[in-house]
N, C-alpha and C. Protein backbone atom coordinates (compact mmCIF):
# COMPACT_ATOMS: atom_id res chain seq x y z
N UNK A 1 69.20 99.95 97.14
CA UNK A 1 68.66 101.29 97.03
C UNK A 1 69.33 101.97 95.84
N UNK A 2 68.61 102.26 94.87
CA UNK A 2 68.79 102.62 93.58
C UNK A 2 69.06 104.56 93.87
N UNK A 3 68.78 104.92 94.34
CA UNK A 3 68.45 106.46 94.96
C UNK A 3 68.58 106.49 96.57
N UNK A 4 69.70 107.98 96.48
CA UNK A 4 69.63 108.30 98.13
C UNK A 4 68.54 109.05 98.81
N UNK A 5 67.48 109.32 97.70
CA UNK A 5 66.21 110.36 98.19
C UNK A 5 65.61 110.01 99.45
N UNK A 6 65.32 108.35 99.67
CA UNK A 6 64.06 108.31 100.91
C UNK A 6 64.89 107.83 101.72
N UNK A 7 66.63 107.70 101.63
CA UNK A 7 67.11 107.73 103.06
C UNK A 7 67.44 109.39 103.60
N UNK A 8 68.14 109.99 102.68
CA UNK A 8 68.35 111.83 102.89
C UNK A 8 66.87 112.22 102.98
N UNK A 9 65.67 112.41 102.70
CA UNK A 9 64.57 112.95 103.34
C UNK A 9 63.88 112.57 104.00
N UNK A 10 63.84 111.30 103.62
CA UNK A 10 62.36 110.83 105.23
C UNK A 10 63.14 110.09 106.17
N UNK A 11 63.88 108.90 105.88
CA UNK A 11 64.84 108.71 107.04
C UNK A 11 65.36 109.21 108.05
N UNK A 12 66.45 110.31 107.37
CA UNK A 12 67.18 111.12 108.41
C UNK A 12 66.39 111.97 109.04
N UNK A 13 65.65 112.41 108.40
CA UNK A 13 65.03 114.03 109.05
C UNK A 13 63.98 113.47 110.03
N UNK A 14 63.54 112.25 110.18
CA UNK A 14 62.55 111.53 110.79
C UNK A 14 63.40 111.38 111.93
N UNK A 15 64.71 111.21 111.80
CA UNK A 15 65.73 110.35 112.86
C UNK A 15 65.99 108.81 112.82
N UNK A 16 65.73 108.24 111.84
CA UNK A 16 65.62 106.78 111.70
C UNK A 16 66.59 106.27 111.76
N UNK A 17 67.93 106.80 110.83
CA UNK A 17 68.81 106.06 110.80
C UNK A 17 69.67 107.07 111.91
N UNK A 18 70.96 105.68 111.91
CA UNK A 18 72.16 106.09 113.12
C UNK A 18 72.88 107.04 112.16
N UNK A 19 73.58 107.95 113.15
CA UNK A 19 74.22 109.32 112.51
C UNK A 19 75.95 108.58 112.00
N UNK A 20 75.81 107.45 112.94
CA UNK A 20 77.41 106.68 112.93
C UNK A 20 77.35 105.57 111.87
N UNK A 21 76.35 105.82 111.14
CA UNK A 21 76.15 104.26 110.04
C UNK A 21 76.43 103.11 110.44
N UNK A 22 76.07 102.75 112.16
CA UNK A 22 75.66 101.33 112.63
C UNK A 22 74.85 101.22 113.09
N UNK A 23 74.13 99.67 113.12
CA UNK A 23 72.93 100.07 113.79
C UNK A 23 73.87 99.05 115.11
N UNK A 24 73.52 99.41 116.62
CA UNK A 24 73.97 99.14 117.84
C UNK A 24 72.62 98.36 118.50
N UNK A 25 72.78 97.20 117.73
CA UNK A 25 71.30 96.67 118.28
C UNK A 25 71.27 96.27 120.16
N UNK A 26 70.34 96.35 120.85
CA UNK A 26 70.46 96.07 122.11
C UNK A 26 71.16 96.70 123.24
N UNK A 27 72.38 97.54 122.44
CA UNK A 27 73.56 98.40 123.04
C UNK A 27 73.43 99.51 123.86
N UNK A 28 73.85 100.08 124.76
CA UNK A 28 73.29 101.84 125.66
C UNK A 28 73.87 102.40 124.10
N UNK A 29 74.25 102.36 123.03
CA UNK A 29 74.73 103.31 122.08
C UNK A 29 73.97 103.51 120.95
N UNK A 30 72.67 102.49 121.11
CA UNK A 30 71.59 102.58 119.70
C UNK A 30 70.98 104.30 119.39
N UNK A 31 71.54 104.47 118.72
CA UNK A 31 71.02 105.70 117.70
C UNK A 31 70.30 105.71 116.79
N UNK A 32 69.41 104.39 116.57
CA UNK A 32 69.25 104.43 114.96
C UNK A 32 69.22 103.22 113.97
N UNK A 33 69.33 102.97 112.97
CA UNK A 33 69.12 101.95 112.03
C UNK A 33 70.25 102.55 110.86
N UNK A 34 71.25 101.29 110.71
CA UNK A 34 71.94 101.36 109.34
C UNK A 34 71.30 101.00 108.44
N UNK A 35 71.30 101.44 107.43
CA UNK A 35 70.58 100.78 105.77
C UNK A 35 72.07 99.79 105.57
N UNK A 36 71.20 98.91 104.85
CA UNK A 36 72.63 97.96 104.40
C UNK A 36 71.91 97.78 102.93
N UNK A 37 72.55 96.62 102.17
CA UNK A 37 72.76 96.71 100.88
C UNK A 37 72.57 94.63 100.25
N UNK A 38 71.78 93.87 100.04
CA UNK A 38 71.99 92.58 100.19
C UNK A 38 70.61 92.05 99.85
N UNK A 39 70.98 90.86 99.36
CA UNK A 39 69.64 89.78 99.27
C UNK A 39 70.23 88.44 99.54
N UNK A 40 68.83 87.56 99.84
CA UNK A 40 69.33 86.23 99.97
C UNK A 40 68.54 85.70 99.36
N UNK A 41 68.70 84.25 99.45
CA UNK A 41 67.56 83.44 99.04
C UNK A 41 67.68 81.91 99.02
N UNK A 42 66.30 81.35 99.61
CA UNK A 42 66.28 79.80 99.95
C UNK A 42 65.60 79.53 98.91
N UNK A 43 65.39 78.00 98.62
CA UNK A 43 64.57 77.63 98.11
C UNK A 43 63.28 76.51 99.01
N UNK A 44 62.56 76.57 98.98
CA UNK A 44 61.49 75.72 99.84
C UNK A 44 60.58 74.42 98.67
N UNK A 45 60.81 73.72 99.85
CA UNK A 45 60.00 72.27 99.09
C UNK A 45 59.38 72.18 100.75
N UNK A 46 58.09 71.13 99.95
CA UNK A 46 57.58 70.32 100.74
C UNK A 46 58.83 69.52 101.64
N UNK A 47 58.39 69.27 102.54
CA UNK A 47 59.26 67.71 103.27
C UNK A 47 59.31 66.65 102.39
N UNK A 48 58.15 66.35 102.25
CA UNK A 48 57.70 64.78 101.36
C UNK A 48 58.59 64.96 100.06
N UNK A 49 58.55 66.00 99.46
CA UNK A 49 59.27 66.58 98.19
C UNK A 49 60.86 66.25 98.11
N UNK A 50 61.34 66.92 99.15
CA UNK A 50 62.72 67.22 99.45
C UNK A 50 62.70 65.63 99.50
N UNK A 51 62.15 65.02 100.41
CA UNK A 51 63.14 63.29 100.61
C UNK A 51 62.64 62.74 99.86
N UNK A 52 61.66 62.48 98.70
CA UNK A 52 61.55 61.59 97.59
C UNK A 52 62.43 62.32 96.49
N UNK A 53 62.89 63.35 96.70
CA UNK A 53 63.71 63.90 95.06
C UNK A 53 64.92 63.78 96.01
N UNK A 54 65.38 63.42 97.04
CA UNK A 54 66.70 63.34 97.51
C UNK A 54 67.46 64.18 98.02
N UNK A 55 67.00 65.65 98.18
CA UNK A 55 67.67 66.53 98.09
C UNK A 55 68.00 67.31 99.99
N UNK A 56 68.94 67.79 99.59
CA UNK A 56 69.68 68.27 100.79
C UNK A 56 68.96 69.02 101.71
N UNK A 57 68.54 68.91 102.88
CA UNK A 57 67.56 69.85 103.47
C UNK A 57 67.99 70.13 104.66
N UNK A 58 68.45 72.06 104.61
CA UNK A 58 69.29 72.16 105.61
C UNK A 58 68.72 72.76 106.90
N UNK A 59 67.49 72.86 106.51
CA UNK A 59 65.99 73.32 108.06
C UNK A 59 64.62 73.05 107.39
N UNK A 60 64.16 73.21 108.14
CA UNK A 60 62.88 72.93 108.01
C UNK A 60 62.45 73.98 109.11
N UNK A 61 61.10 74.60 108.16
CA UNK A 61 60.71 75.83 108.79
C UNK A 61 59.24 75.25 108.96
N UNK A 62 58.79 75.01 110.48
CA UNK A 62 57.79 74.52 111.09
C UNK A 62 55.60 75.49 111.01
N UNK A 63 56.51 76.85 110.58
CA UNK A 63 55.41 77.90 110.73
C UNK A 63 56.25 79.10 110.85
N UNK A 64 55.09 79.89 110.15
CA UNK A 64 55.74 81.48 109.84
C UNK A 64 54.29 81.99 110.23
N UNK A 65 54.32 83.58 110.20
CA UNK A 65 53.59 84.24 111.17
C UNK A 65 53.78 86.17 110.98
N UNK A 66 52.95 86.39 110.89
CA UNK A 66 52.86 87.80 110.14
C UNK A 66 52.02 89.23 110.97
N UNK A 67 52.12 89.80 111.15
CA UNK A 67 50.72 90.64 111.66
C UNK A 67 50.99 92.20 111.26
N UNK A 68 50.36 92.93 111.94
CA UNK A 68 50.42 94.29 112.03
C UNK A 68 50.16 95.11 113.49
N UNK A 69 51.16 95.97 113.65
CA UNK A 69 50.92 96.34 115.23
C UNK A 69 49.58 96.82 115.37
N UNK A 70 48.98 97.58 114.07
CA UNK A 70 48.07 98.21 114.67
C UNK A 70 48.13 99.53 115.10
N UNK A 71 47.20 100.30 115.84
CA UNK A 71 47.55 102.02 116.00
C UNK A 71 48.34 101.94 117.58
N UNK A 72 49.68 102.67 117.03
CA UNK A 72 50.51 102.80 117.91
C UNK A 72 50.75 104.53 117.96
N UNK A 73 51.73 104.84 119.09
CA UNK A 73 51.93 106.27 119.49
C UNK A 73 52.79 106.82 118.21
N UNK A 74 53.82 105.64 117.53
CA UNK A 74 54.25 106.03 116.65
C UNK A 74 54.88 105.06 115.54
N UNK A 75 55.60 105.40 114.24
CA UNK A 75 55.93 103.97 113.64
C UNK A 75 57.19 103.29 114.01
N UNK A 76 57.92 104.38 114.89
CA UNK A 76 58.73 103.68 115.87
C UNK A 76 59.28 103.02 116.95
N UNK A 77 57.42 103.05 117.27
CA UNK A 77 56.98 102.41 118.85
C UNK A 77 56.25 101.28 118.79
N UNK A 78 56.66 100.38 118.52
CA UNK A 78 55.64 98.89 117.47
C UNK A 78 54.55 98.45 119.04
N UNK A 79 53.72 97.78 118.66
CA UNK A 79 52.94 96.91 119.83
C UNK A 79 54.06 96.38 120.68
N UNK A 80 54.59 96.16 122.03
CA UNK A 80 54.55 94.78 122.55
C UNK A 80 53.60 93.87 122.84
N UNK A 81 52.56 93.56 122.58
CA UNK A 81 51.32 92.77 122.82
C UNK A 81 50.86 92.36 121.52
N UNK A 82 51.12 93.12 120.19
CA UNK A 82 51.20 92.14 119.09
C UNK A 82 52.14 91.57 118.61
N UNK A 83 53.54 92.28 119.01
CA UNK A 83 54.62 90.96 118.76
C UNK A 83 54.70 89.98 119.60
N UNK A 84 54.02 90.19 120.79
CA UNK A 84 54.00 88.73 121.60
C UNK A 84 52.98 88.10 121.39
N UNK A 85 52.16 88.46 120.23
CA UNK A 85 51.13 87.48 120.14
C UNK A 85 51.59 86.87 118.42
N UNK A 86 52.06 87.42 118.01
CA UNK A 86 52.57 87.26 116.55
C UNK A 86 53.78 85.75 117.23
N UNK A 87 54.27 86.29 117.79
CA UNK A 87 55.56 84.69 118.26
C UNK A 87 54.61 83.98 118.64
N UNK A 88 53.85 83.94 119.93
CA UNK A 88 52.80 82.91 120.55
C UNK A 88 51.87 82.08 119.54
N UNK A 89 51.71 82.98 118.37
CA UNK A 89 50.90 82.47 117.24
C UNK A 89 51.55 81.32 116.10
N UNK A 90 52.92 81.37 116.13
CA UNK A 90 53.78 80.91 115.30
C UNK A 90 54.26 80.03 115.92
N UNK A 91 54.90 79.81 117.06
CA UNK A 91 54.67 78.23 117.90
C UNK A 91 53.39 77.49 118.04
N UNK A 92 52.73 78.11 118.47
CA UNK A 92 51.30 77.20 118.12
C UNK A 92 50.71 76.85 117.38
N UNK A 93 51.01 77.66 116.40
CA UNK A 93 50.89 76.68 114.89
C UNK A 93 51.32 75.91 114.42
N UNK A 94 52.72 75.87 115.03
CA UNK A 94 54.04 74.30 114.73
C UNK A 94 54.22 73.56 115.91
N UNK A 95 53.10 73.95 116.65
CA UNK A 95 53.41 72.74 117.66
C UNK A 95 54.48 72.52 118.40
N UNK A 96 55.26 74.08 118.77
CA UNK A 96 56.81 74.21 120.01
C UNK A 96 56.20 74.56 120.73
N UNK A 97 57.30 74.13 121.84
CA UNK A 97 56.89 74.65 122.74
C UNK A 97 58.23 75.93 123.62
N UNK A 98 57.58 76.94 123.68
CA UNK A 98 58.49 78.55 124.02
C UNK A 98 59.89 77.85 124.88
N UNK A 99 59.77 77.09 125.98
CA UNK A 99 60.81 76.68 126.79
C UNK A 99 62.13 75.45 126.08
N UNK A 100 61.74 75.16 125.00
CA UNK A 100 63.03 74.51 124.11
C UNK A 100 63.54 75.51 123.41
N UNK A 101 63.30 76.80 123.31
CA UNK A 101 63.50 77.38 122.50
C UNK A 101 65.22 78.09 123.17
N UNK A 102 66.50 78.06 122.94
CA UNK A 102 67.76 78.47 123.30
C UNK A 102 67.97 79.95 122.68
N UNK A 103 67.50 79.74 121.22
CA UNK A 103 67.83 81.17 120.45
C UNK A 103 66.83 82.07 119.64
N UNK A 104 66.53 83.35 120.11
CA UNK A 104 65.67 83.99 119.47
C UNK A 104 66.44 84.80 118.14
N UNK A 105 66.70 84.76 117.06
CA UNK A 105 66.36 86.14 116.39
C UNK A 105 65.58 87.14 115.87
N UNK A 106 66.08 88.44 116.67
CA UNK A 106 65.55 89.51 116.50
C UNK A 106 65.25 90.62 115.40
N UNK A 107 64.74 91.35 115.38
CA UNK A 107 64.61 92.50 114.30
C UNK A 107 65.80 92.91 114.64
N UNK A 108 65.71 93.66 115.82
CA UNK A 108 67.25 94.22 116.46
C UNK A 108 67.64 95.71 115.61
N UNK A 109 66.93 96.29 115.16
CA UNK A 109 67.59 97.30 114.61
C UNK A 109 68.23 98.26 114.89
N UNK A 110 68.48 98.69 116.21
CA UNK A 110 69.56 99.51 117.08
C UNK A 110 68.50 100.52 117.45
N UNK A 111 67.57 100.80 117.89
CA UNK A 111 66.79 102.25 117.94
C UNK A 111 66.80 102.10 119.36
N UNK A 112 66.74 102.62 120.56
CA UNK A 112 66.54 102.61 122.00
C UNK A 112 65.49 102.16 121.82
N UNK A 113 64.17 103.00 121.65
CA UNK A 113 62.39 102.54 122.16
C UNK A 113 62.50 101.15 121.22
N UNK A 114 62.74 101.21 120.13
CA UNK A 114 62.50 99.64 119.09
C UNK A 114 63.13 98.46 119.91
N UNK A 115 64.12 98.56 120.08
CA UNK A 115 65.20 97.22 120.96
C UNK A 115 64.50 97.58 122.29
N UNK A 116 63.68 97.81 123.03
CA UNK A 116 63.53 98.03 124.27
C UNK A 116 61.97 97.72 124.20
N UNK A 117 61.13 97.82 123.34
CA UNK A 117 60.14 96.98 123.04
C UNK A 117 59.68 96.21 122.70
N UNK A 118 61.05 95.45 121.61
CA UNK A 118 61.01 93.93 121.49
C UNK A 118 61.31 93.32 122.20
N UNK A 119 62.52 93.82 122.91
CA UNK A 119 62.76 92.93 124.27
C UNK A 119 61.50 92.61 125.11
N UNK A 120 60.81 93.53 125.61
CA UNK A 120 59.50 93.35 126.43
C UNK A 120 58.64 92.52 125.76
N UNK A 121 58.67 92.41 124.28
CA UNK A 121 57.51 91.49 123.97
C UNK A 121 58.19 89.71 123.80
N UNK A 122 59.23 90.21 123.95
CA UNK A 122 60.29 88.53 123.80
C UNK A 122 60.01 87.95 125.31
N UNK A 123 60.25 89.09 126.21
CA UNK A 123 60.58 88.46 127.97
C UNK A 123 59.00 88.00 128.32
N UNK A 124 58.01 88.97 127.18
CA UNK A 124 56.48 88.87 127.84
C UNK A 124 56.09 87.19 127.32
N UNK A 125 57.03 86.75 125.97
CA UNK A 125 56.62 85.99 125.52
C UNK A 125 57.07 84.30 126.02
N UNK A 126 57.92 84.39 126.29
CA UNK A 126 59.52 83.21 126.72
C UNK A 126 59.02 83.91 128.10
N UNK A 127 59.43 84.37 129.28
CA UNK A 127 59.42 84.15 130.71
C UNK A 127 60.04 83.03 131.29
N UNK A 128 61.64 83.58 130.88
CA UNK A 128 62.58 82.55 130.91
C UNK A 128 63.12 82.41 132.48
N UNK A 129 63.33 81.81 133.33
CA UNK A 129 64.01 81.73 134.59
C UNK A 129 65.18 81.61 134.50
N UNK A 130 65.85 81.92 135.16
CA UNK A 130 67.53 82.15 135.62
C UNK A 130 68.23 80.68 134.65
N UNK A 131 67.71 79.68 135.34
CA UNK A 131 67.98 78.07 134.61
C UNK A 131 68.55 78.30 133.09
N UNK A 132 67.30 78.71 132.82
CA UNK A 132 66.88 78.55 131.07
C UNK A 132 66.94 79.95 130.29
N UNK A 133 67.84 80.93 130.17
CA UNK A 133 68.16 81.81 129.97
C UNK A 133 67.85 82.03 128.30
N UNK A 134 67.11 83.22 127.84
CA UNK A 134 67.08 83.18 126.34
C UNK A 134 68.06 83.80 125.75
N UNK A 135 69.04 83.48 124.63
CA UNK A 135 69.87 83.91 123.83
C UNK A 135 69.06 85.12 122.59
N UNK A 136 69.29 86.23 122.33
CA UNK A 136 69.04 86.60 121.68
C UNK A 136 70.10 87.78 120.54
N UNK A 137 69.69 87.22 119.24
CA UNK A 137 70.98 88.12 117.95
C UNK A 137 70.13 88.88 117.59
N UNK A 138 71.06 90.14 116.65
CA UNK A 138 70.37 90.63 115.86
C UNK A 138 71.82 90.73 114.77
N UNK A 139 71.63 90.31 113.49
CA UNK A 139 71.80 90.03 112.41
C UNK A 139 72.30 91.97 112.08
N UNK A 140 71.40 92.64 111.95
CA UNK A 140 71.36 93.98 111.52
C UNK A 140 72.38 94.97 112.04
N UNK A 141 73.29 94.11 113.09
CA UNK A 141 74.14 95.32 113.50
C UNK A 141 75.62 94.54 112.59
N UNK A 142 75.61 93.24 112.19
CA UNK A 142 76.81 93.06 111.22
C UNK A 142 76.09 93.64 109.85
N UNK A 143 75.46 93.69 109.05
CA UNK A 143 75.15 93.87 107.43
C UNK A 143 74.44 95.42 107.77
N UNK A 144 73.95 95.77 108.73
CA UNK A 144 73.29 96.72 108.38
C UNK A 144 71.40 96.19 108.01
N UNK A 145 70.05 96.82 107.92
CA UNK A 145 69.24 96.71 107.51
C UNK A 145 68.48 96.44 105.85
N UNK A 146 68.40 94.83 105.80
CA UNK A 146 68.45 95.41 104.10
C UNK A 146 67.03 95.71 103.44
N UNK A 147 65.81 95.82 104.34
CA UNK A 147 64.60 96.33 104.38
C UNK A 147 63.88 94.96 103.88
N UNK A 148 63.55 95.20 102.92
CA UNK A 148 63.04 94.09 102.10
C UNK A 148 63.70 92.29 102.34
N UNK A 149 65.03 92.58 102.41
CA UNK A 149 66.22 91.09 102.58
C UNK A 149 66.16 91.14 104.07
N UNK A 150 65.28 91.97 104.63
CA UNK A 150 65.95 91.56 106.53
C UNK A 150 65.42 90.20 106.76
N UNK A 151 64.56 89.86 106.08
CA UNK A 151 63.69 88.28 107.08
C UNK A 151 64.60 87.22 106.32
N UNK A 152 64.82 87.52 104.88
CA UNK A 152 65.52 86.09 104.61
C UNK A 152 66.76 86.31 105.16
N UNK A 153 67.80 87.30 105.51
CA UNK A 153 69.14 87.17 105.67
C UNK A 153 69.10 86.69 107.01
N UNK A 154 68.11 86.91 107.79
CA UNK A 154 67.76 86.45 109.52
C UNK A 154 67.73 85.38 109.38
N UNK A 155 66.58 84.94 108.57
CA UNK A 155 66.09 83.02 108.06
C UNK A 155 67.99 82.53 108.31
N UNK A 156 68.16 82.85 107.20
CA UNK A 156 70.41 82.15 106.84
C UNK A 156 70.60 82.29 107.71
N UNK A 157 71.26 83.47 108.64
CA UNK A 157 71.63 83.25 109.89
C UNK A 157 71.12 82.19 110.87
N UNK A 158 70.04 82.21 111.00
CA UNK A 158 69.28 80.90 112.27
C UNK A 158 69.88 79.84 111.64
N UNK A 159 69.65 79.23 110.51
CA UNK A 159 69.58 78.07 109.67
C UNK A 159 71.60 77.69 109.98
N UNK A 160 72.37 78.60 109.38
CA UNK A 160 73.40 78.62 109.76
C UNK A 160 74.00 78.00 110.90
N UNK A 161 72.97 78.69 111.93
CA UNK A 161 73.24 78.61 113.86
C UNK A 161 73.51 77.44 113.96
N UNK A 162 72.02 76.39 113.31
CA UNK A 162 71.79 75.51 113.95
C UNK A 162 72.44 74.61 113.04
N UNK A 163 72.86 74.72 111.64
CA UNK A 163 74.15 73.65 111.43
C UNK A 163 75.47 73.77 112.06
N UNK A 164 75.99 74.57 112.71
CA UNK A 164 77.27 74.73 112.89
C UNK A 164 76.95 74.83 114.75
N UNK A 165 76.01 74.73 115.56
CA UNK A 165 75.80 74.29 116.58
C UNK A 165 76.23 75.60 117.93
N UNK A 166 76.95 77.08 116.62
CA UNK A 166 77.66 78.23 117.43
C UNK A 166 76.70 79.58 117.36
N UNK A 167 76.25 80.63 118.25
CA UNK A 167 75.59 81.30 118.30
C UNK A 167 76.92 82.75 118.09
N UNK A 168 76.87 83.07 116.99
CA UNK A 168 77.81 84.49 116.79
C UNK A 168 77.43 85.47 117.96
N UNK A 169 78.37 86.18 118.11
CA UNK A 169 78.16 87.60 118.80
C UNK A 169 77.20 88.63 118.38
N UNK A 170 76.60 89.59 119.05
CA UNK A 170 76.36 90.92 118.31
C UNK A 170 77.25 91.50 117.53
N UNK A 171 77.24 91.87 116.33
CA UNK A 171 78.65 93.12 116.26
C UNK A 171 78.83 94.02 116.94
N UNK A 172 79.82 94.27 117.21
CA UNK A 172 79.97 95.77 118.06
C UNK A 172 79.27 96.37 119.28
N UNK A 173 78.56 95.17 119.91
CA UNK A 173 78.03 95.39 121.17
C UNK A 173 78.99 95.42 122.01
N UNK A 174 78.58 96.57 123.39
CA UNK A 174 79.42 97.09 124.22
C UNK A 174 78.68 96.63 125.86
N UNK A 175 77.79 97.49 125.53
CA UNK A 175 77.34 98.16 127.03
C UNK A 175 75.76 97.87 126.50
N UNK A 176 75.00 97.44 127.49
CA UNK A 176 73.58 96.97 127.30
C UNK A 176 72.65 98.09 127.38
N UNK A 177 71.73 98.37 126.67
CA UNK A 177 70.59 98.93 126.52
C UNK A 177 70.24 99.13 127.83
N UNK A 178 69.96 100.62 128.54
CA UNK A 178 70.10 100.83 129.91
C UNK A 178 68.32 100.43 130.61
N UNK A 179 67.63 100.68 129.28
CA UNK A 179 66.17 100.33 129.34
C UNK A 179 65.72 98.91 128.94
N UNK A 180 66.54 98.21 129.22
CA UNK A 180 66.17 96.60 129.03
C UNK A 180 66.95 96.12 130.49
N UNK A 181 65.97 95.50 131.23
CA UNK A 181 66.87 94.48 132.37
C UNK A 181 66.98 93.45 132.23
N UNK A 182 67.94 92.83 131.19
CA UNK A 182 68.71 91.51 130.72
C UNK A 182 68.90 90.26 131.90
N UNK A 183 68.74 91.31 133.24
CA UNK A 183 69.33 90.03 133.93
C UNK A 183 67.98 89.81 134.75
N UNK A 184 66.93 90.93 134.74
CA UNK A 184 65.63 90.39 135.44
C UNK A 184 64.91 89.67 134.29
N UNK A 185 64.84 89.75 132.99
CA UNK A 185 64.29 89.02 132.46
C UNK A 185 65.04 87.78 131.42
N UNK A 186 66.09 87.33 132.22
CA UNK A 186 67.03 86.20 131.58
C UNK A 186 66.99 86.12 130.27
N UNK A 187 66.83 87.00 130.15
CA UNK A 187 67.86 87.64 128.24
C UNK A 187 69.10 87.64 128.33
N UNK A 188 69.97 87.35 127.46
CA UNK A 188 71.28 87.08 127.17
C UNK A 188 71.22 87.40 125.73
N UNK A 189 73.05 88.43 125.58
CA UNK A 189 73.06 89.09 124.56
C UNK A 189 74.05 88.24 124.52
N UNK A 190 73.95 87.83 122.76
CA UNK A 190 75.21 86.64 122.40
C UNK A 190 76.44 87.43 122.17
């Protein structure tokens, strides 16, 4: 962010961001969305590509998946019924199946209604039983939101996960989001 203009006027005065400059994703303490500051970047080959040129391939991304909520009450109240159809759409295009799935990452941006409606569209989506419990991060409460860099710095993180075989913590999570029932819908905060 080159200019503090569209976080000091439309941000704040909207209520977007946290007054404490964290965002408390999942937490009873979400206030809000931190802006953070960051880019990443992969490079992508074919499969066939990567193993005839030899080269190191540290995931493989099966299907990606895009949508728009659509008319909602507000731009801080997203669909749950199009993000659960936006995930449902993106396994079925790669051919998973929801119940192998151990780790979700999230948007997670710390807002009460935002973290409390993705959750519903994650539990609507996974309908995990006690057994098979879903893990879910959000990336955005260590760096902050980097708007534009949130999907690739999420991408690194997963990719990360699954070389090193360890699911990080939330940052600074405390006390659970009083409007999410974690333990009726076998969500687990890492």
């Amino acid at each position: 962010m080159l200019t503090p203009e569209v976080s000091m006027s439309q941000l704040s005065t909207l209520g977007f961001l946290s007054p404490d400059g964290r965002s408390y994703a999942f937490d009873s303490r979400a206030n809000g969305y931190a802006k953070g500051e960051g880019l990443g970047m992969v490079v992508l080959r074919r499969v066939e590509d990567a193993i005839r040129d030899g080269d190191t391939i540290r995931a493989i991304i099966r299907s990606t998946s895009i949508n728009q909520d659509g008319r909602t009450p507000g731009i801080t109240q997203p669909s749950i019924n199009a993000q659960a159809e936006n995930i449902r759409h993106a396994y079925e295009a790669a051919g998973l199946n929801l119940d192998d799935t151990k780790y979700f990452e999230t948007h997670g941006t710390g807002t009460i209604v935002g973290d409390s409606f993705e959750a519903q569209a994650i539990h609507k989506t996974f309908q995990r039983a006690p057994e098979n419990p879903l893990y879910i991060g959000a990336l955005k409460a260590s760096i902050g939101h980097l708007e534009a860099g949130a999907g690739i710095a999420a991408t690194i993180k997963s990719v990360l996960i699954l070389e090193n075989g360890i699911i990080p913590p939330i940052a600074g999570f405390e006390n659970p989001n009083p409007s999410i029932p974690f333990d009726e819908w076998n969500l687990k905060v890492s």
